[in-house]
N, C-alpha and C. Protein backbone atom coordinates (compact mmCIF):
# COMPACT_ATOMS: atom_id res chain seq x y z
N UNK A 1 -2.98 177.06 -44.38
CA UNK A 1 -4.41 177.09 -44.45
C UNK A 1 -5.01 175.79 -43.89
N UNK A 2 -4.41 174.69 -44.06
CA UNK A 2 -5.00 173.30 -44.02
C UNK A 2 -4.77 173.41 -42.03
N UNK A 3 -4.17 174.02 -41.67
CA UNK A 3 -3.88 174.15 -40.03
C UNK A 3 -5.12 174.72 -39.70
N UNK A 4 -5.03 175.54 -40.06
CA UNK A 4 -6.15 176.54 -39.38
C UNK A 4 -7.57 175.89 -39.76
N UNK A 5 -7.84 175.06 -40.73
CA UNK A 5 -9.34 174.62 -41.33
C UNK A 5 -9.37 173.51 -40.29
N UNK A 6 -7.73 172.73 -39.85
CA UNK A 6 -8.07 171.50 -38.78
C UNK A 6 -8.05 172.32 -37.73
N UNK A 7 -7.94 173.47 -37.04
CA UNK A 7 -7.68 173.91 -35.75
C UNK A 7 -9.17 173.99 -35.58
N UNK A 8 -9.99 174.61 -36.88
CA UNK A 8 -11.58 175.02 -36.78
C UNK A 8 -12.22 174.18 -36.55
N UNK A 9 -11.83 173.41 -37.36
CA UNK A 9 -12.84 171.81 -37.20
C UNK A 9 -12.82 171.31 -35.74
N UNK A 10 -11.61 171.05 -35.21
CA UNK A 10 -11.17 170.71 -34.22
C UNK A 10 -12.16 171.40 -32.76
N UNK A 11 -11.96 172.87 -33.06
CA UNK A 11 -12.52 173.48 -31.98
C UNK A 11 -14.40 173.40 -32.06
N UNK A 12 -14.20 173.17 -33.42
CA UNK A 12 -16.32 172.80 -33.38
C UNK A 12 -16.76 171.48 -33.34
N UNK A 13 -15.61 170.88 -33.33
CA UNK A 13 -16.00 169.00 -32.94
C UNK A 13 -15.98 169.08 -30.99
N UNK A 14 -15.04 169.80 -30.47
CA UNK A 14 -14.77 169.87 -29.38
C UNK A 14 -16.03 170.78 -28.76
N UNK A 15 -16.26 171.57 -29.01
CA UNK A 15 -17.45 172.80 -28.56
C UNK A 15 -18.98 172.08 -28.99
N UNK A 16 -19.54 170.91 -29.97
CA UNK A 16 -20.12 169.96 -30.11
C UNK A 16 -20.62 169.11 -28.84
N UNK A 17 -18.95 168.35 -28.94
CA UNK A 17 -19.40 167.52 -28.06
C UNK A 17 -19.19 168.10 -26.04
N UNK A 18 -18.91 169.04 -25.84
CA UNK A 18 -19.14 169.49 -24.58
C UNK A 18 -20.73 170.31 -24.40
N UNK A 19 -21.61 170.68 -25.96
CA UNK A 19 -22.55 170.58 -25.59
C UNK A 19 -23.38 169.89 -25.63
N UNK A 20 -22.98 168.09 -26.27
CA UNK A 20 -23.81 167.44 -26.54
C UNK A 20 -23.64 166.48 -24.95
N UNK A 21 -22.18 167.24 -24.00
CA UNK A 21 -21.93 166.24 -22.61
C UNK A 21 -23.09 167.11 -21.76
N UNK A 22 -23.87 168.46 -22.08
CA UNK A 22 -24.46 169.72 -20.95
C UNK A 22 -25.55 168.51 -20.71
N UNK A 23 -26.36 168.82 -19.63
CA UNK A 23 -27.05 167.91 -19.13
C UNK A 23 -28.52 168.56 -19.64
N UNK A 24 -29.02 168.27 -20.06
CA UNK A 24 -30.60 168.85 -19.99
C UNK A 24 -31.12 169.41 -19.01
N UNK A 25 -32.14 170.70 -19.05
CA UNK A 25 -32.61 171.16 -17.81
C UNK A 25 -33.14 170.27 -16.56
N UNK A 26 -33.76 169.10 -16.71
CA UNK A 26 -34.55 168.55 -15.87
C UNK A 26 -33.41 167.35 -15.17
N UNK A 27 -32.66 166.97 -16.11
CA UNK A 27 -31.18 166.38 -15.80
C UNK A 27 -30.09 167.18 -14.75
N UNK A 28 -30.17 168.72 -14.78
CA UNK A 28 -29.20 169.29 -14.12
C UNK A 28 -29.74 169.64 -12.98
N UNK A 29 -31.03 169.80 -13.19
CA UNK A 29 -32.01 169.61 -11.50
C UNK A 29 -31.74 168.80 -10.65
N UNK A 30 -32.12 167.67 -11.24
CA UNK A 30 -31.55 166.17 -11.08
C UNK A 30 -30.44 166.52 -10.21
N UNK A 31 -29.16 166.67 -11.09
CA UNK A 31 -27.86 166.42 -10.69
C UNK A 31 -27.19 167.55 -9.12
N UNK A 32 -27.80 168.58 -9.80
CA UNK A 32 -27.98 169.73 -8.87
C UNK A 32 -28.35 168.89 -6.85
N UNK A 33 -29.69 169.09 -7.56
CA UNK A 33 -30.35 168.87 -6.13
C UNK A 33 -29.75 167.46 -5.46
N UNK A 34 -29.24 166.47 -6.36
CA UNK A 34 -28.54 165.17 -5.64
C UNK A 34 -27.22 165.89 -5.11
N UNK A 35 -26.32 166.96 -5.44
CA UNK A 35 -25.03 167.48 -5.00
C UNK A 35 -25.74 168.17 -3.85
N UNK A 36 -26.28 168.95 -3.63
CA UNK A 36 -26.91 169.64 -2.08
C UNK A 36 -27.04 168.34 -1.08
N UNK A 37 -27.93 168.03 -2.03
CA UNK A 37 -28.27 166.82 -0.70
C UNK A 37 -27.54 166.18 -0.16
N UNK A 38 -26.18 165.55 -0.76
CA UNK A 38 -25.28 164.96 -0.73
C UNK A 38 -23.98 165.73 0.62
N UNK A 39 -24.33 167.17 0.23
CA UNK A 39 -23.83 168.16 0.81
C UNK A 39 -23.90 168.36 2.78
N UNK A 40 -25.31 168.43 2.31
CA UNK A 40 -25.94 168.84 3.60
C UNK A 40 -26.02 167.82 4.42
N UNK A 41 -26.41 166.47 4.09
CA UNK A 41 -26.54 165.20 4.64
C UNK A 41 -24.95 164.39 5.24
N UNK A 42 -24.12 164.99 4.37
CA UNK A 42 -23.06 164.59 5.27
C UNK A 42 -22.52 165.81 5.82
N UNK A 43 -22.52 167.00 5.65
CA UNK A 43 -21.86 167.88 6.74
C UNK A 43 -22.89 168.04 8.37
N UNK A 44 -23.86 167.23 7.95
CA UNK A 44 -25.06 167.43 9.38
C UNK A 44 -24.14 165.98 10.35
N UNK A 45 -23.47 165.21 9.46
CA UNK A 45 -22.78 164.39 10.58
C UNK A 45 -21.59 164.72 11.28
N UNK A 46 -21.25 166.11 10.76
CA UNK A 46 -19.89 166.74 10.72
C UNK A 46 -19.53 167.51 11.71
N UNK A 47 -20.97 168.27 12.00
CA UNK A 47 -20.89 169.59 12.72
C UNK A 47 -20.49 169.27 14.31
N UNK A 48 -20.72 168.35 14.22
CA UNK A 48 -19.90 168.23 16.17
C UNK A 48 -18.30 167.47 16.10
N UNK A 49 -17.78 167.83 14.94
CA UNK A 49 -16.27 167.37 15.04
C UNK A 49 -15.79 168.27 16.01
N UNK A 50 -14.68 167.59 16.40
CA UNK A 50 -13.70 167.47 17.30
C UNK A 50 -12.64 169.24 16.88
N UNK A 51 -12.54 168.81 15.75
CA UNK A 51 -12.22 169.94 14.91
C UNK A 51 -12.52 171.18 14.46
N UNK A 52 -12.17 172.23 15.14
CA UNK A 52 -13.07 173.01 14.97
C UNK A 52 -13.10 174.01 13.54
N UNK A 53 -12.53 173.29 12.53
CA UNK A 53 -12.00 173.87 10.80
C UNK A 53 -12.82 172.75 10.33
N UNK A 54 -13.33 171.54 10.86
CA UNK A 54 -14.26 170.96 10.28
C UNK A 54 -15.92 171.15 10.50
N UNK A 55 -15.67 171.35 11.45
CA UNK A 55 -17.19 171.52 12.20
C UNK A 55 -17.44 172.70 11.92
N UNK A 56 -16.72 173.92 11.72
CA UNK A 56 -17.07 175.62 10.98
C UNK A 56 -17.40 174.81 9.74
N UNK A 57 -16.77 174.32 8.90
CA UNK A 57 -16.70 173.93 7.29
C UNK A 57 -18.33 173.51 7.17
N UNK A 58 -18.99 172.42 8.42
CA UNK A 58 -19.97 171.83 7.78
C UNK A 58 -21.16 172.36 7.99
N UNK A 59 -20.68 173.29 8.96
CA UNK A 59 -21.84 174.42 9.04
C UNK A 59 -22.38 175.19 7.73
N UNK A 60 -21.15 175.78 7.08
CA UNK A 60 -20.90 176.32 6.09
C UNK A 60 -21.77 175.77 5.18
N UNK A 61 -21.36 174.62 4.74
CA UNK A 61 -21.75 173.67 3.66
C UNK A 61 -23.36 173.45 3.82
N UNK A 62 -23.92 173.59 5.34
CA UNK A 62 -25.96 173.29 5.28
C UNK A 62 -26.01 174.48 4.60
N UNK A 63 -25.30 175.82 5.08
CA UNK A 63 -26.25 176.75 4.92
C UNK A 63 -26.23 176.85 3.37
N UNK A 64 -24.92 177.03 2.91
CA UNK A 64 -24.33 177.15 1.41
C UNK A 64 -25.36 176.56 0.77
N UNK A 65 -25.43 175.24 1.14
CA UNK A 65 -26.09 174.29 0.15
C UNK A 65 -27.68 174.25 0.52
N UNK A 66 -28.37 174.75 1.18
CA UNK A 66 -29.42 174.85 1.56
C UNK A 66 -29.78 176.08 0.58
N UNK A 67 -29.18 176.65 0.78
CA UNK A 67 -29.31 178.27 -0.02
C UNK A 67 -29.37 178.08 -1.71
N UNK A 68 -28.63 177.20 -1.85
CA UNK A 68 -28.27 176.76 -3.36
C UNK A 68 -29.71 175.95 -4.11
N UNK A 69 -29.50 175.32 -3.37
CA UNK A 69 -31.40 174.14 -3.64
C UNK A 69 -32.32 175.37 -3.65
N UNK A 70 -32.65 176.10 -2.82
CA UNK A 70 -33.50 177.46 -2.78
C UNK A 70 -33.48 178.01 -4.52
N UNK A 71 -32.20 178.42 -4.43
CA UNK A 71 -31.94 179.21 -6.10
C UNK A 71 -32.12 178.17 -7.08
N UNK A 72 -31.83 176.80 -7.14
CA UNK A 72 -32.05 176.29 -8.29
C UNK A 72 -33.36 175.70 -8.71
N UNK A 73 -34.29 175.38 -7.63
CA UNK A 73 -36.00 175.19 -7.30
C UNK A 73 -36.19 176.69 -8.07
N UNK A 74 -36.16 177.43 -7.52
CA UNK A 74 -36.72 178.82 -7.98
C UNK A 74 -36.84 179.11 -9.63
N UNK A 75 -35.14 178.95 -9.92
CA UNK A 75 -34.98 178.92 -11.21
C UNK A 75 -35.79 178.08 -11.96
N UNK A 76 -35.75 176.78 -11.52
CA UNK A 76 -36.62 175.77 -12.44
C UNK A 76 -38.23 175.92 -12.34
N UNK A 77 -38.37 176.81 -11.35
CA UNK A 77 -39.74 176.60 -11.49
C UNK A 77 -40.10 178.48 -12.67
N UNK A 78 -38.98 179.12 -12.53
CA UNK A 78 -38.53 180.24 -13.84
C UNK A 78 -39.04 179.51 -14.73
N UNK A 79 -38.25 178.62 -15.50
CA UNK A 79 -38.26 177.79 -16.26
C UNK A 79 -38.85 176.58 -16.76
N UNK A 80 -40.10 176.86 -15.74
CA UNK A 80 -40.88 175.87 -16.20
C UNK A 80 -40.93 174.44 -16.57
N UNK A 81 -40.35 174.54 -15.30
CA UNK A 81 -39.37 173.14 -14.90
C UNK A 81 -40.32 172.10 -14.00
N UNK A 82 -40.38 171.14 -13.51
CA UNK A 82 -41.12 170.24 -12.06
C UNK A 82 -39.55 169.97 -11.52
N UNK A 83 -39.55 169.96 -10.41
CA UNK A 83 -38.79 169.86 -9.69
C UNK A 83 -39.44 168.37 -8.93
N UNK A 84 -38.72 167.34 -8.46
CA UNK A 84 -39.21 166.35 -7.77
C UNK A 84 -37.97 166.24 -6.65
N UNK A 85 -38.26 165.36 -5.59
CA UNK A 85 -37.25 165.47 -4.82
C UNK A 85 -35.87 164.91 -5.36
N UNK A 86 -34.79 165.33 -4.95
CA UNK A 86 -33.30 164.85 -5.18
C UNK A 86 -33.47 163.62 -5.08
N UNK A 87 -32.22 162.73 -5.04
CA UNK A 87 -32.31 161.23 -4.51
C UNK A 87 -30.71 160.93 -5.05
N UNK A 88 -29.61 160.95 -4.08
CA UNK A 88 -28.65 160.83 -3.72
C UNK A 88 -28.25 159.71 -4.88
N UNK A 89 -26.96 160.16 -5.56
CA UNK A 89 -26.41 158.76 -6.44
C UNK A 89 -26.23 157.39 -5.56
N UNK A 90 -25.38 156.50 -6.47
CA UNK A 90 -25.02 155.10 -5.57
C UNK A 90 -23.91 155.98 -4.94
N UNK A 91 -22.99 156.04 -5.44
CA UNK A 91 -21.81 157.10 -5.22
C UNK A 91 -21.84 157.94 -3.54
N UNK A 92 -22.82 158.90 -4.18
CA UNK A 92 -23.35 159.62 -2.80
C UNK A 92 -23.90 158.87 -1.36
N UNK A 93 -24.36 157.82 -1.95
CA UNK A 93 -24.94 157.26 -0.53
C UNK A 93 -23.92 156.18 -0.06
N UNK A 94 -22.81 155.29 -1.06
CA UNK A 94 -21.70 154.68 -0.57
C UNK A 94 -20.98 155.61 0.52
N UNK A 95 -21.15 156.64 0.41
CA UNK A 95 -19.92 157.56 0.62
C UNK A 95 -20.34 158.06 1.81
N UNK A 96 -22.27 158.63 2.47
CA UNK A 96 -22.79 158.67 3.12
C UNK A 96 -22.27 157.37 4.44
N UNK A 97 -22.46 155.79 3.53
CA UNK A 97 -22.43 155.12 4.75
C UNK A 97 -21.15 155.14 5.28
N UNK A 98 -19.73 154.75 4.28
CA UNK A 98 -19.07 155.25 4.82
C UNK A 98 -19.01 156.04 5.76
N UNK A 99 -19.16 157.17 5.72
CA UNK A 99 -18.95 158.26 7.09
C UNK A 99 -19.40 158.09 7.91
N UNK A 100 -20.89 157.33 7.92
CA UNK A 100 -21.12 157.13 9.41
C UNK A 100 -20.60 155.90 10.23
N UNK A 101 -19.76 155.19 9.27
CA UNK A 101 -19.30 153.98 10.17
C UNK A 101 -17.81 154.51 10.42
N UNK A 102 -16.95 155.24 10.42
CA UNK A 102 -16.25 155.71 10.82
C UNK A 102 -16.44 156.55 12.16
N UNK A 103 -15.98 156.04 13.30
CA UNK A 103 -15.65 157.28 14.69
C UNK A 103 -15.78 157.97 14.55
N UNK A 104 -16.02 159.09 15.34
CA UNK A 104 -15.37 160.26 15.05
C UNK A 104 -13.91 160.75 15.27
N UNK A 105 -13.74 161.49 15.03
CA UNK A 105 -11.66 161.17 15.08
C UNK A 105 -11.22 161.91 13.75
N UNK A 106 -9.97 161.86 13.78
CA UNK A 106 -9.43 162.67 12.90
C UNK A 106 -9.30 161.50 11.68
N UNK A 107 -9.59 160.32 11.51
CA UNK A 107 -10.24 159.81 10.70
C UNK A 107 -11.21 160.01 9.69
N UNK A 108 -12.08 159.99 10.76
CA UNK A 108 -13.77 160.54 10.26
C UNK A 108 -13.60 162.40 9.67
N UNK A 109 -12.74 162.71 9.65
CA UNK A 109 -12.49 163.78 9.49
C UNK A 109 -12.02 164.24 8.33
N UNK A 110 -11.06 163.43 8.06
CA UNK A 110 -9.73 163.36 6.89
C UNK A 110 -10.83 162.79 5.79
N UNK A 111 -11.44 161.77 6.22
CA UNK A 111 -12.69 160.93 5.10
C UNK A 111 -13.52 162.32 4.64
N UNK A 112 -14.10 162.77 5.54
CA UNK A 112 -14.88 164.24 5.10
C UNK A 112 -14.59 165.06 4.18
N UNK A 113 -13.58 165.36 4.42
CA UNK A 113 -12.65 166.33 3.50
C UNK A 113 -12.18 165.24 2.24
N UNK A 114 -11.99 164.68 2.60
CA UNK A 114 -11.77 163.92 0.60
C UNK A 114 -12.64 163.98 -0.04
N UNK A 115 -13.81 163.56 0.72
CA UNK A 115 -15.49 163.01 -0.17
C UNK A 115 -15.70 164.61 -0.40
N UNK A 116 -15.62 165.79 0.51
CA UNK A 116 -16.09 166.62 0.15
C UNK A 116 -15.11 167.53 -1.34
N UNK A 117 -13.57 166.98 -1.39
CA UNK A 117 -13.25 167.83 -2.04
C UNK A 117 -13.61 167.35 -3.46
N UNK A 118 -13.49 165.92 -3.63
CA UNK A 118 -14.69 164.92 -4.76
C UNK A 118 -15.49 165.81 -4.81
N UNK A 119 -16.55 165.75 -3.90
CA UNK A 119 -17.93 166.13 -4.26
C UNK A 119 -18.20 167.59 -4.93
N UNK A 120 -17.02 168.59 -4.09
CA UNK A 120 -17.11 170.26 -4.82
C UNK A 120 -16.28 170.24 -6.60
N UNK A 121 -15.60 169.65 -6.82
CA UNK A 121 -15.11 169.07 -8.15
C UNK A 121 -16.20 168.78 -8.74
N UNK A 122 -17.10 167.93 -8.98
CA UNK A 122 -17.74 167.47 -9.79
C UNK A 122 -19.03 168.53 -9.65
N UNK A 123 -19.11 169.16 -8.34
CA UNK A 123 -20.30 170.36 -8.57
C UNK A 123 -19.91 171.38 -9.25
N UNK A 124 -18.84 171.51 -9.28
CA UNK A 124 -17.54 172.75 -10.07
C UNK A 124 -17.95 172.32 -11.48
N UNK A 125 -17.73 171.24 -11.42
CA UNK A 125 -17.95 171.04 -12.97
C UNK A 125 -19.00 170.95 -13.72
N UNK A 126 -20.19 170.05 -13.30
CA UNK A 126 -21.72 170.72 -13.25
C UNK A 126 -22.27 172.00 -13.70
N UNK A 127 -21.85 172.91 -12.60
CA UNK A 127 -22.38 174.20 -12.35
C UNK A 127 -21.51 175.53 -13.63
N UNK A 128 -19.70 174.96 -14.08
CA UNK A 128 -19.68 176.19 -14.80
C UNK A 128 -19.81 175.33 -16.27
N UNK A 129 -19.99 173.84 -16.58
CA UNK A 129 -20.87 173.24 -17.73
C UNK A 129 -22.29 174.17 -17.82
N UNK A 130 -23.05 174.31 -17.12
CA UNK A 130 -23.94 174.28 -17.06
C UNK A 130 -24.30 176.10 -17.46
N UNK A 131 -23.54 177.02 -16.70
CA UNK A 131 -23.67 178.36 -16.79
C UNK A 131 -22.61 178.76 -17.90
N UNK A 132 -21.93 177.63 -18.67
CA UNK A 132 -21.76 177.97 -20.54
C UNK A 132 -22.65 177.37 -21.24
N UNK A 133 -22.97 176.41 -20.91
CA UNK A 133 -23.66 175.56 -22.39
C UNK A 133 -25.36 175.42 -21.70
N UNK A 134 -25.70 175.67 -20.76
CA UNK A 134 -27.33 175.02 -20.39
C UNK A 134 -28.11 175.73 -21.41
N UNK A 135 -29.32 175.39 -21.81
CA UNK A 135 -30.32 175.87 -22.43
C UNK A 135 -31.41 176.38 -21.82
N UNK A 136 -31.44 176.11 -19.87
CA UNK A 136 -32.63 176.94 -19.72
C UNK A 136 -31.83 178.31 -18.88
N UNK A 137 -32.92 179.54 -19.63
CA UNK A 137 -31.87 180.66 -18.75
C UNK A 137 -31.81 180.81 -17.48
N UNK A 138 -32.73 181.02 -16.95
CA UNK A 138 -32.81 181.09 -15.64
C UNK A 138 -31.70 179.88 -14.61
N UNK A 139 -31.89 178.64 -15.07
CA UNK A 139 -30.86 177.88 -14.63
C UNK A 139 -29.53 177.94 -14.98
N UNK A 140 -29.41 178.56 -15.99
CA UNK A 140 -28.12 178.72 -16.39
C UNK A 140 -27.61 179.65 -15.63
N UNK A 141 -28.22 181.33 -15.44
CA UNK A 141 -27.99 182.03 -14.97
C UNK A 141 -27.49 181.75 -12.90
N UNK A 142 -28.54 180.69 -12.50
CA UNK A 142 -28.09 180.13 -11.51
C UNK A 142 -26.71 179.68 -11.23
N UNK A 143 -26.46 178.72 -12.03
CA UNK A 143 -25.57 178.01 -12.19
C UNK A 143 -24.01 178.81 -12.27
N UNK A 144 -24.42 179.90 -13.14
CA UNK A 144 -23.13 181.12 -13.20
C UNK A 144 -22.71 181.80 -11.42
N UNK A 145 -24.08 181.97 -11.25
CA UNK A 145 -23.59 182.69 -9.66
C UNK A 145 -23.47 181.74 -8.76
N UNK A 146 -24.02 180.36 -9.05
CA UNK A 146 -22.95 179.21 -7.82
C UNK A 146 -21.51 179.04 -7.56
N UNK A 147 -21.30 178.82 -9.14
CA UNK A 147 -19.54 178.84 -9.49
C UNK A 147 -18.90 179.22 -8.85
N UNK A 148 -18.79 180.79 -8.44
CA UNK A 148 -17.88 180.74 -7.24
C UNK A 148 -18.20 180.44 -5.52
N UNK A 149 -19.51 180.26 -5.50
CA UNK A 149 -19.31 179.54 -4.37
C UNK A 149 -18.67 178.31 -4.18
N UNK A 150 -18.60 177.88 -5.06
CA UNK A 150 -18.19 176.46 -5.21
C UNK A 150 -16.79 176.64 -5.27
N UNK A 151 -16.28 177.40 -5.48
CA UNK A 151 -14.79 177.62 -5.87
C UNK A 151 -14.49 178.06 -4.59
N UNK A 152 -15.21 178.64 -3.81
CA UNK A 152 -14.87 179.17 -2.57
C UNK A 152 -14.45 178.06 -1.76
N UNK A 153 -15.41 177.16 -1.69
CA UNK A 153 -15.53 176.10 -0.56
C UNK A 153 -14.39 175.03 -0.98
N UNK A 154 -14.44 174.88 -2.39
CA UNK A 154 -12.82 173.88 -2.68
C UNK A 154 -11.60 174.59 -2.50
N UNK A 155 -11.52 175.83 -2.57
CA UNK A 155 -10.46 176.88 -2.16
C UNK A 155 -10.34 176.62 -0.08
N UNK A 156 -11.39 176.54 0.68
CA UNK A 156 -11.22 176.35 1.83
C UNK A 156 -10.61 174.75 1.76
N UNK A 157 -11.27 174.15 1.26
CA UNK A 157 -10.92 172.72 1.23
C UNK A 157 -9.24 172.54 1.07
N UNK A 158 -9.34 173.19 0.45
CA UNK A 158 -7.43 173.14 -0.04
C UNK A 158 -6.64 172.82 1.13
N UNK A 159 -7.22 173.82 2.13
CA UNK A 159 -6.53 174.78 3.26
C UNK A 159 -6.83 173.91 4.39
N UNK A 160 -7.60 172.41 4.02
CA UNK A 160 -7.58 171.63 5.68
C UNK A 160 -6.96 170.56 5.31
């Protein structure tokens, strides 16, 4: 008995604090719209690689992520949300300059694909946080049908 009362406890201390880690609606906007941007802004330096599994990829990634900002604006404004513009972490914009001081080359390339497989990880994680534990529906509901896009594009990622 004393197992099972710590297994309970355990699983509602744990289920607690992963919803006390969910980000708030106006926070996941936030976080949201800085991952697009982050997205789009470096695959727009991408699209004339040399490579043509990179340069398809970053195509991919405007439209993907262009499309995504669309649904989560929408939602928040569902939700009765303000939306203000994104504004790229330190993180995101280190990572920005990086890339552009790199050549182009299979360098500048290999850098792409790391930052990007970083960057779909932590939107992975964001987005299915967010479509279990968020509190606004409409964003939540967003957030559920990103997931596998996002899984898609780290699933391609795998594969370069």
């Amino acid at each position: 008995m004393t197992g099972k009362l710590f297994a309970g406890a355990a699983f509602a201390l744990l289920a607690t604090a992963a919803f006390a880690d969910t980000p708030k609606p106006s926070e996941f906007v936030e976080k949201a719209g800085a991952s697009d941007t982050f997205e789009v802004d470096s695959a727009k330096l991408m699209t004339t690689s040399k490579n043509p599994a990179v340069a398809k990829f970053a195509r991919a990634m405007i439209a993907a992520h262009t499309k995504s900002t669309t649904m989560v604006k929408a939602s928040a404004k569902a939700d009765h949300l303000m939306v203000k513009a994104p504004s790229l972490t330190v993180g995101q914009r280190t990572d920005i300059t990086a890339l552009k001081a790199v050549p182009a080359g299979k360098t500048k390339d290999d850098l792409y694909i790391k930052q990007q497989k970083a960057a779909h990880e932590d939107a992975l994680a964001l987005m299915k946080d967010y479509s279990m534990h968020g509190s606004a529906p409409h964003l939540k509901a967003t957030a559920a049908e990103i997931v596998p896009v996002v899984e898609m594009h780290a699933g391609m990622l795998a594969h370069m």
